[in-house]
PDB file of N, CA and C in Angstrom:
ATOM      1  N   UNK A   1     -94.811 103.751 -45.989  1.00  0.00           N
ATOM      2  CA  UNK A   1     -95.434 104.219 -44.798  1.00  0.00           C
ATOM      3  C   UNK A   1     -94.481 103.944 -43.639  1.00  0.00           C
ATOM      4  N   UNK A   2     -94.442 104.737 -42.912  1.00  0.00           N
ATOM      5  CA  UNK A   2     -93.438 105.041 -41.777  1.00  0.00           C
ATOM      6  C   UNK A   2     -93.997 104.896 -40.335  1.00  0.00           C
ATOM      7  N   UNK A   3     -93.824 103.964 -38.952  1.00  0.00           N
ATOM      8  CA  UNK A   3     -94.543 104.245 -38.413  1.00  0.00           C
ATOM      9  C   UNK A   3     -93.527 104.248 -37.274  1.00  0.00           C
ATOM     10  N   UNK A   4     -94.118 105.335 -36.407  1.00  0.00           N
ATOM     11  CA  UNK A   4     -93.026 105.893 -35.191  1.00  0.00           C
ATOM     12  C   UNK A   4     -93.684 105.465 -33.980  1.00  0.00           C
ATOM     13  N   UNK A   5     -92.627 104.914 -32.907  1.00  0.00           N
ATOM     14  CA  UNK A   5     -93.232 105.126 -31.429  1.00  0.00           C
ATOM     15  C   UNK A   5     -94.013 103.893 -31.373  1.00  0.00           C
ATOM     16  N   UNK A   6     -93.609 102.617 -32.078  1.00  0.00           N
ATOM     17  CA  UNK A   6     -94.773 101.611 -32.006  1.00  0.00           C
ATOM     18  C   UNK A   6     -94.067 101.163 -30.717  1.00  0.00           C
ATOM     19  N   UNK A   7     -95.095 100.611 -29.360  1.00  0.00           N
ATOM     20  CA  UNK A   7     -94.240  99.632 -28.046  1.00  0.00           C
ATOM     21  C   UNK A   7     -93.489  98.650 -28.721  1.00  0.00           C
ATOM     22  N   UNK A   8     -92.906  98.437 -28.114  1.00  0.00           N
ATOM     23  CA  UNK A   8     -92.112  97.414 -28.134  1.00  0.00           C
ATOM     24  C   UNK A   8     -92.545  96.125 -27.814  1.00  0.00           C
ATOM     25  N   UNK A   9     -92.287  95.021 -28.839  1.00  0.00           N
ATOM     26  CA  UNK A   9     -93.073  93.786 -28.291  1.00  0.00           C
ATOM     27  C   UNK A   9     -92.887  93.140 -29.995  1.00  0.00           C
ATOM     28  N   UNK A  10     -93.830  91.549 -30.067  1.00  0.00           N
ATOM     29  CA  UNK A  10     -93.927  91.237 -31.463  1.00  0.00           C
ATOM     30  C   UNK A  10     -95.202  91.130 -31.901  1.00  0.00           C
ATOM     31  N   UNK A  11     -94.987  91.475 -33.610  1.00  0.00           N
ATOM     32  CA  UNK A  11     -96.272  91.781 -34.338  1.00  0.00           C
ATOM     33  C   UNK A  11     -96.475  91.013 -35.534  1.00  0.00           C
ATOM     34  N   UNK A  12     -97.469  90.748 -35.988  1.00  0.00           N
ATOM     35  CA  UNK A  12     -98.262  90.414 -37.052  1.00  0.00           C
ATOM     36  C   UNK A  12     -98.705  91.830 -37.887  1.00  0.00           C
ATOM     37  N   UNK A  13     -97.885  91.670 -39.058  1.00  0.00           N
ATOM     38  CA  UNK A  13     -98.418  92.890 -40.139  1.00  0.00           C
ATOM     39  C   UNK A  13     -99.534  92.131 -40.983  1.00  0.00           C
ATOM     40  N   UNK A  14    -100.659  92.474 -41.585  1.00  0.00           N
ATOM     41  CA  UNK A  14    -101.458  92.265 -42.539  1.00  0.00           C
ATOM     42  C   UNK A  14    -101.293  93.437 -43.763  1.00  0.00           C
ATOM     43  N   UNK A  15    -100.692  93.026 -44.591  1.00  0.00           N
ATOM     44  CA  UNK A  15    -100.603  94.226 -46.166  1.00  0.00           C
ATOM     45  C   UNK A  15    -101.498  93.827 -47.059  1.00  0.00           C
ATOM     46  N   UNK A  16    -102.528  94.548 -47.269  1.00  0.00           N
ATOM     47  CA  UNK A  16    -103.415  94.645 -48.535  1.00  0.00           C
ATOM     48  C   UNK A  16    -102.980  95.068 -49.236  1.00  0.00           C
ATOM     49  N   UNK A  17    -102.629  94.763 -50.511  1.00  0.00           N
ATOM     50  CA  UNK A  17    -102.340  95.352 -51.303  1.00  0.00           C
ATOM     51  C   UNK A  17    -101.905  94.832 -53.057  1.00  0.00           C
ATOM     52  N   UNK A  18    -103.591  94.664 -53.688  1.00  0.00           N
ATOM     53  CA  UNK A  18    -104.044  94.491 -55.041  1.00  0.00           C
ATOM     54  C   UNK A  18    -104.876  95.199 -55.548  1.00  0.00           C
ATOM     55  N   UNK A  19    -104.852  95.486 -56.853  1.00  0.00           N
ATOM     56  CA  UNK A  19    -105.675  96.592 -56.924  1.00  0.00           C
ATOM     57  C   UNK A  19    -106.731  96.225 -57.845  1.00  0.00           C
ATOM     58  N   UNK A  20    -107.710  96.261 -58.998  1.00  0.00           N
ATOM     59  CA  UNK A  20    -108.669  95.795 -59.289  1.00  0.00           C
ATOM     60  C   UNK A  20    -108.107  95.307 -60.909  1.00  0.00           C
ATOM     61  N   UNK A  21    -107.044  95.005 -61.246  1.00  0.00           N
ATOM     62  CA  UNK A  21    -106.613  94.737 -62.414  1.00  0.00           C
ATOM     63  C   UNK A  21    -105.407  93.487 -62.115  1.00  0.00           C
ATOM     64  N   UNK A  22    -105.283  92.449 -62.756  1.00  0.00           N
ATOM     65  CA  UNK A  22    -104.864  91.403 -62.037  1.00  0.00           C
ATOM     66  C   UNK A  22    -103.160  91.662 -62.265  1.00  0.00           C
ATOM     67  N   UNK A  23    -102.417  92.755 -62.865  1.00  0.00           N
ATOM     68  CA  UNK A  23    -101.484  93.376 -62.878  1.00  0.00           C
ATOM     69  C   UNK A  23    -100.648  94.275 -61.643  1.00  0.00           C
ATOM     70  N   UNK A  24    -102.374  94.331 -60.761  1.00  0.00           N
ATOM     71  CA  UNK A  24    -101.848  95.733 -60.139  1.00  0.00           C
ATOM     72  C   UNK A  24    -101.690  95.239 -58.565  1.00  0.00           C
ATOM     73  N   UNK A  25    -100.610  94.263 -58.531  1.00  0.00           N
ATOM     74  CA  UNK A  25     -99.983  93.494 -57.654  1.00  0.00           C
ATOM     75  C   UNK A  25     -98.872  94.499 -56.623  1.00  0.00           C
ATOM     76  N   UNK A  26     -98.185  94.324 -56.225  1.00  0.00           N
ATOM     77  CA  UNK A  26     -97.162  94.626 -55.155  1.00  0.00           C
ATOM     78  C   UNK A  26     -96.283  93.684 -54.530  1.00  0.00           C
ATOM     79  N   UNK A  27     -95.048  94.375 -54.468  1.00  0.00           N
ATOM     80  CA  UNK A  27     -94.081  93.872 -53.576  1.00  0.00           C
ATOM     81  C   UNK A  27     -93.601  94.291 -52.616  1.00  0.00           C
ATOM     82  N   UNK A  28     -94.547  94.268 -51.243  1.00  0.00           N
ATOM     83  CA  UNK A  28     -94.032  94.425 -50.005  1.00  0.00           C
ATOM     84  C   UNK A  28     -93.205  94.697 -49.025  1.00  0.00           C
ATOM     85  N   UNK A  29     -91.310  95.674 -48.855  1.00  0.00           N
ATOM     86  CA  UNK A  29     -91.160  95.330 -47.979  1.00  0.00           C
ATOM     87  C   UNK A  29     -91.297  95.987 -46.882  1.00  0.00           C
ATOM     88  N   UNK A  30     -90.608  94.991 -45.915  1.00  0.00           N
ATOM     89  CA  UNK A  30     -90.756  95.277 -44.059  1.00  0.00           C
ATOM     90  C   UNK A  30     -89.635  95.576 -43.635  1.00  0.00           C
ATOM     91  N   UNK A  31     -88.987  97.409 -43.662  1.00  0.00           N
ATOM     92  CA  UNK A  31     -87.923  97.603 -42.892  1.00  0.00           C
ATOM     93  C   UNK A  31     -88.323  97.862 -41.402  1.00  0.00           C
ATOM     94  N   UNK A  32     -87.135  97.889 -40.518  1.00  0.00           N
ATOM     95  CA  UNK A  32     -87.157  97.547 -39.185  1.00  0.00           C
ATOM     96  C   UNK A  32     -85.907  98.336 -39.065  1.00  0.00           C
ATOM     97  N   UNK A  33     -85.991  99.613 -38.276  1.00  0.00           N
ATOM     98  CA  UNK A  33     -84.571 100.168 -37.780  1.00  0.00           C
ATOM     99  C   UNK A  33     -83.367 100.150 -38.891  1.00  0.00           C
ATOM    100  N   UNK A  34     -84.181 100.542 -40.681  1.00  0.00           N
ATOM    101  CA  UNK A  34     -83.473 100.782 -42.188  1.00  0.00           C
ATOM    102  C   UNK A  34     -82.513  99.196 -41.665  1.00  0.00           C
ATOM    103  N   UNK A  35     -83.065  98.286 -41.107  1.00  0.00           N
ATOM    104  CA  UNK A  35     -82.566  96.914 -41.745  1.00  0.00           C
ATOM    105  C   UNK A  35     -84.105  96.106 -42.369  1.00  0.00           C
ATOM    106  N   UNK A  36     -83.880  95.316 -43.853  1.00  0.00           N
ATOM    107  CA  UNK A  36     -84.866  94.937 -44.304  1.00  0.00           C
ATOM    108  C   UNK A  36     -85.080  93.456 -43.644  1.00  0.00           C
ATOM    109  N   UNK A  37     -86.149  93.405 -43.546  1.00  0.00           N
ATOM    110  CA  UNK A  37     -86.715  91.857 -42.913  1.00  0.00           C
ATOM    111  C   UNK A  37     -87.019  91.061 -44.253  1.00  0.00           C
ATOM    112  N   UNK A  38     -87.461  91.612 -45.415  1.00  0.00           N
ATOM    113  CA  UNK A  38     -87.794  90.904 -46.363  1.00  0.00           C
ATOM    114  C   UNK A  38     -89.141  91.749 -47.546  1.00  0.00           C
ATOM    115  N   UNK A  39     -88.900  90.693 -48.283  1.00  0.00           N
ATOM    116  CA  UNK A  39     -90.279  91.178 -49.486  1.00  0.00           C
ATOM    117  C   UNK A  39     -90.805  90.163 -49.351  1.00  0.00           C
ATOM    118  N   UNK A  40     -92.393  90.682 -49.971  1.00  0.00           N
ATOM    119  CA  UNK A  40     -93.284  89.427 -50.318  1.00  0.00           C
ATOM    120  C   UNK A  40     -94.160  90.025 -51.133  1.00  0.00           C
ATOM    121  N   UNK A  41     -94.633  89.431 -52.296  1.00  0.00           N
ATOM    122  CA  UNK A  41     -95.761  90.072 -53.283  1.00  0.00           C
ATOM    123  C   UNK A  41     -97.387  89.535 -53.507  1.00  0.00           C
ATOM    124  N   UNK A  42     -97.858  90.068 -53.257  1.00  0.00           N
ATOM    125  CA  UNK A  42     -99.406  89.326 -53.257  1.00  0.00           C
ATOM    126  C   UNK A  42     -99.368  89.313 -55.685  1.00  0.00           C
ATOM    127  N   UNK A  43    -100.876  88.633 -55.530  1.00  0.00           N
ATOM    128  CA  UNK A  43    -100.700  87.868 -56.752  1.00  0.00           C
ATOM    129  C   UNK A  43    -100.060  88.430 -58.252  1.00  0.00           C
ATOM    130  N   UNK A  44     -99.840  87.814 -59.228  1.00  0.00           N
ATOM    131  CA  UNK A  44     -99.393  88.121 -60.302  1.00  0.00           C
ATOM    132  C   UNK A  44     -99.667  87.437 -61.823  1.00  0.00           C
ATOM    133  N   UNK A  45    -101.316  87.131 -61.367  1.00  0.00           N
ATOM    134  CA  UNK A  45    -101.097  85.391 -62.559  1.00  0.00           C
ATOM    135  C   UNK A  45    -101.555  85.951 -63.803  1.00  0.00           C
ATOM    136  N   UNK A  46    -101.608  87.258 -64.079  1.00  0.00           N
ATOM    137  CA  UNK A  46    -102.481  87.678 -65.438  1.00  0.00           C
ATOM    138  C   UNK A  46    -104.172  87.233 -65.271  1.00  0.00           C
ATOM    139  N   UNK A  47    -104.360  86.628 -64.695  1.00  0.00           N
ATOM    140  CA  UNK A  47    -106.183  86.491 -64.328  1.00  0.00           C
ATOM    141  C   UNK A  47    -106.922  87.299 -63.250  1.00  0.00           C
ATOM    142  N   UNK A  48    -108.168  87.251 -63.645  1.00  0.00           N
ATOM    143  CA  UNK A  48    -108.569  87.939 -62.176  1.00  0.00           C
ATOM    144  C   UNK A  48    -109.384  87.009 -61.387  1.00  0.00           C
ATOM    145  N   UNK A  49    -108.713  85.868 -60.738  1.00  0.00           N
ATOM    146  CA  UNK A  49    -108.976  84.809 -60.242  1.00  0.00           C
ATOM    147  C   UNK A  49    -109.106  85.826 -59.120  1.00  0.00           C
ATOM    148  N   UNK A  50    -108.237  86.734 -58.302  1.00  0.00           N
ATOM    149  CA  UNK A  50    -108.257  86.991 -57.086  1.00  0.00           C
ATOM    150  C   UNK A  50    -109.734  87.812 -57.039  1.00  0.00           C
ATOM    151  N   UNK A  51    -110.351  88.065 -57.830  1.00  0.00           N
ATOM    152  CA  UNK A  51    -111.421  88.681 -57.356  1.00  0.00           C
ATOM    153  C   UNK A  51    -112.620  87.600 -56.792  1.00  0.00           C
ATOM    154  N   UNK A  52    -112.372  86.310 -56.804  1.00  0.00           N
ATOM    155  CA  UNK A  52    -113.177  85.597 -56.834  1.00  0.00           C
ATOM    156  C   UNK A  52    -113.169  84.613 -55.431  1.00  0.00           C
ATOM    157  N   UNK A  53    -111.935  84.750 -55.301  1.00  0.00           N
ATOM    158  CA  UNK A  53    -111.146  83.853 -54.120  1.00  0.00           C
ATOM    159  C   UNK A  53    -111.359  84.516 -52.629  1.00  0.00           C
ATOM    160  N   UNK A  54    -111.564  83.784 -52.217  1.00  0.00           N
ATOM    161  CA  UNK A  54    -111.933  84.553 -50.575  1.00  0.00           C
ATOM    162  C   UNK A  54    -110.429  84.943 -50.203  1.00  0.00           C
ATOM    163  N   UNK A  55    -110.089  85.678 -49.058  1.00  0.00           N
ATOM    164  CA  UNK A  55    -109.303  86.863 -49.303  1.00  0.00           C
ATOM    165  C   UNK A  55    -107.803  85.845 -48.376  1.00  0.00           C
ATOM    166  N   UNK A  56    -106.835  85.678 -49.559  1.00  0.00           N
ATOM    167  CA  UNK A  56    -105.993  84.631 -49.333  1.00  0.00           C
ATOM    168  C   UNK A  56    -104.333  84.980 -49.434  1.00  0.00           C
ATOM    169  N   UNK A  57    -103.407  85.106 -47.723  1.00  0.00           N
ATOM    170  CA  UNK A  57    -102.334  85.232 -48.069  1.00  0.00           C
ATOM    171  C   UNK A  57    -101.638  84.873 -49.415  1.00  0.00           C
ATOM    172  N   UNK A  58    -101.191  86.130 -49.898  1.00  0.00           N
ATOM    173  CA  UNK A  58    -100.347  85.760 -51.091  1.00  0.00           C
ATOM    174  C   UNK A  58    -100.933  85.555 -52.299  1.00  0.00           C
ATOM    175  N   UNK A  59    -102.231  86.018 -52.253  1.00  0.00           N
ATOM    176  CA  UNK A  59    -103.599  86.515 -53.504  1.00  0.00           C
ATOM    177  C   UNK A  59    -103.528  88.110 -53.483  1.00  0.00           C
ATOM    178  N   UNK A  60    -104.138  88.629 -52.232  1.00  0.00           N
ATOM    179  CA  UNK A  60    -104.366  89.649 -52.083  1.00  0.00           C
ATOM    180  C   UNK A  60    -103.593  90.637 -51.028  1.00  0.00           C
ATOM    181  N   UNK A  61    -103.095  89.603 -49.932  1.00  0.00           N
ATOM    182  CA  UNK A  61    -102.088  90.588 -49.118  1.00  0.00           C
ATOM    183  C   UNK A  61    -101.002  89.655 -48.701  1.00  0.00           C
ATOM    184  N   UNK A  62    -100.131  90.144 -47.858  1.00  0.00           N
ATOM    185  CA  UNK A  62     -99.243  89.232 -47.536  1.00  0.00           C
ATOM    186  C   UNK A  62     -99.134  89.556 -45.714  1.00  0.00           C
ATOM    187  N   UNK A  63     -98.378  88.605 -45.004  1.00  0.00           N
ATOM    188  CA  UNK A  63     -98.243  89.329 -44.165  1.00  0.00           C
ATOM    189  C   UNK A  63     -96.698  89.049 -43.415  1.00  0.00           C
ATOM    190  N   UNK A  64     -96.224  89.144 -42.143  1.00  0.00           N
ATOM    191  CA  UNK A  64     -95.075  89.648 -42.015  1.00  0.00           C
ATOM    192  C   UNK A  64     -94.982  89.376 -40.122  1.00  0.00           C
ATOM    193  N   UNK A  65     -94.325  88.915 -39.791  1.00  0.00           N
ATOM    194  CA  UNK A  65     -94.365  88.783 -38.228  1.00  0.00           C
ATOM    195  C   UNK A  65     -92.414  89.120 -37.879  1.00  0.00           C
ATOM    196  N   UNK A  66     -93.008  90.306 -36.732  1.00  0.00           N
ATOM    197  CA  UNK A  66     -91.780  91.184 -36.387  1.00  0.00           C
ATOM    198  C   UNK A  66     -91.422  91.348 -35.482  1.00  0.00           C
ATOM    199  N   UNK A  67     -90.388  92.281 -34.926  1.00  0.00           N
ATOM    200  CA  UNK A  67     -90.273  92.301 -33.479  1.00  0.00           C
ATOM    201  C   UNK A  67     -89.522  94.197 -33.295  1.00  0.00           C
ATOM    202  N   UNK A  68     -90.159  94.989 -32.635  1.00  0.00           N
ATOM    203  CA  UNK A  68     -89.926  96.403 -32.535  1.00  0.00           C
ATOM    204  C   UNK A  68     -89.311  96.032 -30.909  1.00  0.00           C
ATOM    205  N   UNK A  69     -88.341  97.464 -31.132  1.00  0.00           N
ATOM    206  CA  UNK A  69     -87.488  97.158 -29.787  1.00  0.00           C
ATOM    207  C   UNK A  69     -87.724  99.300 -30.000  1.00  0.00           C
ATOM    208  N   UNK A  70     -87.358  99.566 -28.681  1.00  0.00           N
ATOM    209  CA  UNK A  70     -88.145 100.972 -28.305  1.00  0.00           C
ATOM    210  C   UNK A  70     -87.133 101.600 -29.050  1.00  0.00           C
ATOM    211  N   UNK A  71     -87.456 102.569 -29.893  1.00  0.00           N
ATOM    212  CA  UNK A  71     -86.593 103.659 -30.980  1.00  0.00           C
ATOM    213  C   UNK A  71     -86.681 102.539 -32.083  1.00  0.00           C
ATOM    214  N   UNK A  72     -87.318 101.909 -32.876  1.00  0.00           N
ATOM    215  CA  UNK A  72     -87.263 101.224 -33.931  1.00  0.00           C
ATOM    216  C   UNK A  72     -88.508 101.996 -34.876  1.00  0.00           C
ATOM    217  N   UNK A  73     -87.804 102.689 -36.314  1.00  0.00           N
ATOM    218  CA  UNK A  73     -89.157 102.622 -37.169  1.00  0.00           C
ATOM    219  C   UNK A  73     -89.685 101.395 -37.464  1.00  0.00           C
ATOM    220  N   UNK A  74     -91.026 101.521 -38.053  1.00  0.00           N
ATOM    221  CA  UNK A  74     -90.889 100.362 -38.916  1.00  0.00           C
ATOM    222  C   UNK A  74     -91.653 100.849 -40.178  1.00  0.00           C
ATOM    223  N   UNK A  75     -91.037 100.248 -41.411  1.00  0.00           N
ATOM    224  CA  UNK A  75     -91.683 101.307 -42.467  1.00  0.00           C
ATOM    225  C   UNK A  75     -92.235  99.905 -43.777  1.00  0.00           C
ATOM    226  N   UNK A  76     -92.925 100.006 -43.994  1.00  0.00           N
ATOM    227  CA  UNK A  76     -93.848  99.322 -44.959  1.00  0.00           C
ATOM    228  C   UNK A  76     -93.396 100.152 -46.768  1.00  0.00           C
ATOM    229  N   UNK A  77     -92.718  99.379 -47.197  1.00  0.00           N
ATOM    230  CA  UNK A  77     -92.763 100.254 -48.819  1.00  0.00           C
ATOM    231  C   UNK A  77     -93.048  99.208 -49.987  1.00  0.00           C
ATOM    232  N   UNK A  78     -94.329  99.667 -50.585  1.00  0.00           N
ATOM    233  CA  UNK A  78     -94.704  98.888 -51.703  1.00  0.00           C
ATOM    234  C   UNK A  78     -93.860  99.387 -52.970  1.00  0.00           C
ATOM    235  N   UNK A  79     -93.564  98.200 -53.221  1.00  0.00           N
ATOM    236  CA  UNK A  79     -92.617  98.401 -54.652  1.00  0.00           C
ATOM    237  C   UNK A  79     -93.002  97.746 -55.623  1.00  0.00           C
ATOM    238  N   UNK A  80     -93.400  98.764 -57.134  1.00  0.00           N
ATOM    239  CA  UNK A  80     -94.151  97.870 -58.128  1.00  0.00           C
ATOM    240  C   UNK A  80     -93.888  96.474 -58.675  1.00  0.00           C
ATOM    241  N   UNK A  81     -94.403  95.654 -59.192  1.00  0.00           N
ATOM    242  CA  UNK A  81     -93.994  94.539 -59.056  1.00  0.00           C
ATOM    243  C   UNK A  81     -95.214  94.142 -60.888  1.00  0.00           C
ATOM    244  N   UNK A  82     -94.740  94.552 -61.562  1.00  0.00           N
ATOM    245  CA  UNK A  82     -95.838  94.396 -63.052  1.00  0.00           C
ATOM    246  C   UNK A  82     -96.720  95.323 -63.481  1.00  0.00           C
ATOM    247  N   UNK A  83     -96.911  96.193 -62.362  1.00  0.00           N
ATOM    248  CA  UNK A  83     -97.945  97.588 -63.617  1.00  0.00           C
ATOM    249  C   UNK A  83     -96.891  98.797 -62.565  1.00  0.00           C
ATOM    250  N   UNK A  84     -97.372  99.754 -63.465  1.00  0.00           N
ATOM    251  CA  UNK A  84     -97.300 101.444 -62.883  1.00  0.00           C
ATOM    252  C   UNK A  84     -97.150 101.717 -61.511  1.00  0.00           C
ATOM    253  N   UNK A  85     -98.556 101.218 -61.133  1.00  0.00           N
ATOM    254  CA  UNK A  85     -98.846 101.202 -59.698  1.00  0.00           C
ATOM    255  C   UNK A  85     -97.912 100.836 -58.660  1.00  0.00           C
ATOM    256  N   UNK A  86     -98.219 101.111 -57.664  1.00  0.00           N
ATOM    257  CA  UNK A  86     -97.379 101.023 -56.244  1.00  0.00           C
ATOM    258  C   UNK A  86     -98.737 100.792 -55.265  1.00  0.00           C
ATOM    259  N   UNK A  87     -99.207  99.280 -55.132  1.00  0.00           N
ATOM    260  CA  UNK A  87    -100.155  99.158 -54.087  1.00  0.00           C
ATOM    261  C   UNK A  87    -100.117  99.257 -52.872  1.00  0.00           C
ATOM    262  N   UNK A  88    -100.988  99.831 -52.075  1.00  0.00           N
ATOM    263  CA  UNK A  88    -101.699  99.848 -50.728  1.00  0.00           C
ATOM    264  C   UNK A  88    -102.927  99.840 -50.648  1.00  0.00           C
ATOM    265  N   UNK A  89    -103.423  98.676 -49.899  1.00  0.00           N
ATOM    266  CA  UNK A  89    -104.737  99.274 -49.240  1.00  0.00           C
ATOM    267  C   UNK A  89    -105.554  99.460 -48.108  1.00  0.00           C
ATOM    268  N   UNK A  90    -104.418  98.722 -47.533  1.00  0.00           N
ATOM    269  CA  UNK A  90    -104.261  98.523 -45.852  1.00  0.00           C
ATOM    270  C   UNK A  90    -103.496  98.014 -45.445  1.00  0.00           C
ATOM    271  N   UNK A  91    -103.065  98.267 -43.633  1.00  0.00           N
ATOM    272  CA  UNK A  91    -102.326  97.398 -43.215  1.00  0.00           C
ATOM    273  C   UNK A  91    -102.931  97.451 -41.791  1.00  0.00           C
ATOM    274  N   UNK A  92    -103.055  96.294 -41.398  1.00  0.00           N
ATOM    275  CA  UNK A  92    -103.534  95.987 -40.207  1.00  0.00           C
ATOM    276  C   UNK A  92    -102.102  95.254 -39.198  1.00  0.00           C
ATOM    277  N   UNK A  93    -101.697  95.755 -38.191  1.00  0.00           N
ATOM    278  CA  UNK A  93    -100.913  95.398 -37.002  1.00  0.00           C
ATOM    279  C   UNK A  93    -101.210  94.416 -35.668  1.00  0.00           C
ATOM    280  N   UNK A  94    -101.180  93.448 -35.580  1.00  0.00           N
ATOM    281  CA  UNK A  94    -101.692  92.746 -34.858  1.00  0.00           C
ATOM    282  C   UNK A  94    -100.413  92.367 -33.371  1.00  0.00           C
ATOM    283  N   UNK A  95    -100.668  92.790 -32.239  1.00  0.00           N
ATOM    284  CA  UNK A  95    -100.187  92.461 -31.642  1.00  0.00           C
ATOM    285  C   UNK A  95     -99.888  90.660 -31.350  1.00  0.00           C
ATOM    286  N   UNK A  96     -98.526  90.208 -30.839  1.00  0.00           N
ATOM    287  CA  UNK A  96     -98.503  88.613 -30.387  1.00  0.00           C
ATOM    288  C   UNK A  96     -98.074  88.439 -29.105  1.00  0.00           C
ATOM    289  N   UNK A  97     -98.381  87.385 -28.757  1.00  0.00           N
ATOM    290  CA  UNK A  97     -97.925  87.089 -27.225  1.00  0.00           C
ATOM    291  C   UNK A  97     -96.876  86.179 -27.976  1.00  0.00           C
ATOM    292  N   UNK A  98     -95.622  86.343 -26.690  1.00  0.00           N
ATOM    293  CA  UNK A  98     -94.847  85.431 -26.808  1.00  0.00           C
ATOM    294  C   UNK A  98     -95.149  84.252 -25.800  1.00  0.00           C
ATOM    295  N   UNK A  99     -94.053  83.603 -25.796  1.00  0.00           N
ATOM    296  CA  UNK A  99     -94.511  82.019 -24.806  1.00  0.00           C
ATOM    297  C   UNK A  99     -94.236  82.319 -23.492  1.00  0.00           C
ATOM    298  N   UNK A 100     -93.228  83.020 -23.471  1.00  0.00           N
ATOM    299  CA  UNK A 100     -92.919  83.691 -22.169  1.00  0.00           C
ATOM    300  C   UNK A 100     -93.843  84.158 -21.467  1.00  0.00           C
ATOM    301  N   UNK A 101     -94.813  85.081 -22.060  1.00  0.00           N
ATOM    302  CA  UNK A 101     -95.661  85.914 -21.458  1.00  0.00           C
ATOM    303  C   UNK A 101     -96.916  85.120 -21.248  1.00  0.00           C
ATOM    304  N   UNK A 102     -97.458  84.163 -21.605  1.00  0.00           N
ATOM    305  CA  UNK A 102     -98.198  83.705 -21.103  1.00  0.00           C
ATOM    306  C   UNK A 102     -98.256  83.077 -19.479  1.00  0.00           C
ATOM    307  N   UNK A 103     -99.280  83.306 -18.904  1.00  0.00           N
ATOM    308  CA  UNK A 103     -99.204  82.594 -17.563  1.00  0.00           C
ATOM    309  C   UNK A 103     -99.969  81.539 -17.444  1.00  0.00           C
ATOM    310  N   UNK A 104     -99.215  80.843 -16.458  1.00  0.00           N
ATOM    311  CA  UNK A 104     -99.235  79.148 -16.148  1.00  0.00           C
ATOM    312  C   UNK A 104    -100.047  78.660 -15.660  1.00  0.00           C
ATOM    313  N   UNK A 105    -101.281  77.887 -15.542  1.00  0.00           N
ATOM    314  CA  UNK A 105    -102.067  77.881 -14.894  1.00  0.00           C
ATOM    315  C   UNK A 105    -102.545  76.409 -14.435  1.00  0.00           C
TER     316      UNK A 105
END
Protein backbone atom coordinates (compact mmCIF):
# COMPACT_ATOMS: atom_id res chain seq x y z
CA UNK A 1 0.00 0.00 0.00
CA UNK A 2 1.25 3.29 -1.18
CA UNK A 3 0.37 6.42 0.45
CA UNK A 4 0.82 9.93 -1.24
CA UNK A 5 0.72 13.56 0.03
CA UNK A 6 0.88 12.49 3.76
CA UNK A 7 1.96 16.28 5.84
CA UNK A 8 4.84 16.24 6.92
CA UNK A 9 5.54 15.64 10.56
CA UNK A 10 6.08 12.17 12.79
CA UNK A 11 3.92 9.11 12.90
CA UNK A 12 2.90 6.07 14.61
CA UNK A 13 1.89 3.22 12.04
CA UNK A 14 -0.42 0.44 13.56
CA UNK A 15 -0.26 -2.87 10.96
CA UNK A 16 -2.81 -5.50 11.45
CA UNK A 17 -1.97 -8.05 10.00
CA UNK A 18 -2.89 -12.02 10.99
CA UNK A 19 -5.14 -13.88 9.54
CA UNK A 20 -7.33 -16.64 11.20
CA UNK A 21 -4.82 -19.59 10.87
CA UNK A 22 -1.84 -19.32 13.18
CA UNK A 23 0.41 -19.58 9.88
CA UNK A 24 -1.11 -16.69 8.28
CA UNK A 25 1.37 -14.23 9.83
CA UNK A 26 3.26 -11.32 7.96
CA UNK A 27 6.25 -9.48 7.56
CA UNK A 28 5.82 -5.89 7.51
CA UNK A 29 7.89 -3.47 5.76
CA UNK A 30 8.02 0.45 6.16
CA UNK A 31 9.49 2.15 3.03
CA UNK A 32 9.96 5.90 3.25
CA UNK A 33 11.07 7.83 0.00
CA UNK A 34 12.08 3.65 -1.60
CA UNK A 35 14.53 3.84 1.55
CA UNK A 36 13.48 0.86 3.96
CA UNK A 37 13.05 1.74 7.68
CA UNK A 38 12.72 -1.89 8.53
CA UNK A 39 10.57 -5.24 8.92
CA UNK A 40 8.67 -6.57 11.64
CA UNK A 41 6.36 -9.73 11.71
CA UNK A 42 3.40 -10.19 13.92
CA UNK A 43 3.09 -13.93 15.31
CA UNK A 44 4.39 -17.27 14.06
CA UNK A 45 4.18 -19.95 16.93
CA UNK A 46 2.13 -22.75 15.07
CA UNK A 47 -0.76 -22.19 17.84
CA UNK A 48 -3.67 -20.20 17.83
CA UNK A 49 -2.81 -18.62 21.07
CA UNK A 50 -3.31 -15.22 19.23
CA UNK A 51 -6.87 -15.70 19.00
CA UNK A 52 -7.16 -15.67 22.58
CA UNK A 53 -4.75 -12.91 23.65
CA UNK A 54 -6.00 -9.43 23.82
CA UNK A 55 -4.71 -7.66 20.81
CA UNK A 56 -0.76 -7.51 21.42
CA UNK A 57 2.19 -5.78 19.51
CA UNK A 58 3.94 -8.49 17.80
CA UNK A 59 0.85 -11.18 18.17
CA UNK A 60 -1.28 -9.58 15.87
CA UNK A 61 0.17 -6.30 14.46
CA UNK A 62 3.21 -4.53 14.69
CA UNK A 63 3.85 -1.07 14.63
CA UNK A 64 6.42 1.46 13.30
CA UNK A 65 7.19 5.20 14.28
CA UNK A 66 8.36 7.54 11.28
CA UNK A 67 9.04 10.70 10.03
CA UNK A 68 7.53 12.05 6.33
CA UNK A 69 9.22 15.12 4.99
CA UNK A 70 6.88 16.86 2.04
CA UNK A 71 7.30 14.64 -1.38
CA UNK A 72 7.94 11.42 0.69
CA UNK A 73 5.84 8.12 -0.19
CA UNK A 74 5.37 5.99 2.33
CA UNK A 75 4.48 2.47 1.35
CA UNK A 76 3.55 -0.43 3.71
CA UNK A 77 4.38 -4.03 1.90
CA UNK A 78 3.41 -7.23 3.56
CA UNK A 79 5.69 -9.95 2.73
CA UNK A 80 4.76 -13.62 3.39
CA UNK A 81 6.40 -14.82 6.19
CA UNK A 82 5.06 -19.00 6.57
CA UNK A 83 1.83 -19.51 4.51
CA UNK A 84 0.70 -18.36 0.88
CA UNK A 85 -0.80 -15.41 2.17
CA UNK A 86 0.37 -11.84 2.17
CA UNK A 87 -1.46 -10.20 5.30
CA UNK A 88 -3.37 -6.99 5.77
CA UNK A 89 -5.95 -5.92 7.76
CA UNK A 90 -5.42 -2.59 8.68
CA UNK A 91 -3.37 0.14 9.23
CA UNK A 92 -4.04 2.85 11.40
CA UNK A 93 -1.64 6.27 11.25
CA UNK A 94 -1.34 8.05 14.25
CA UNK A 95 -0.07 11.38 14.30
CA UNK A 96 3.02 12.46 17.21
CA UNK A 97 3.99 15.52 18.75
CA UNK A 98 7.45 16.13 19.00
CA UNK A 99 9.09 17.84 22.19
CA UNK A 100 9.64 20.79 20.37
CA UNK A 101 6.16 21.38 19.62
CA UNK A 102 4.81 21.23 22.72
CA UNK A 103 4.15 24.51 24.61
CA UNK A 104 5.52 25.59 27.90
CA UNK A 105 3.43 26.39 30.39
Amino acid sequence: MTILDLEPGRYRAFVYAHGDAPDQNANIELRIADESIGKKATANDGTHGYRSRPMTEGIQYVTFDFDVWRGNDVKFISHRDGSSYSMFNAIQIVPLRRETDRSVR
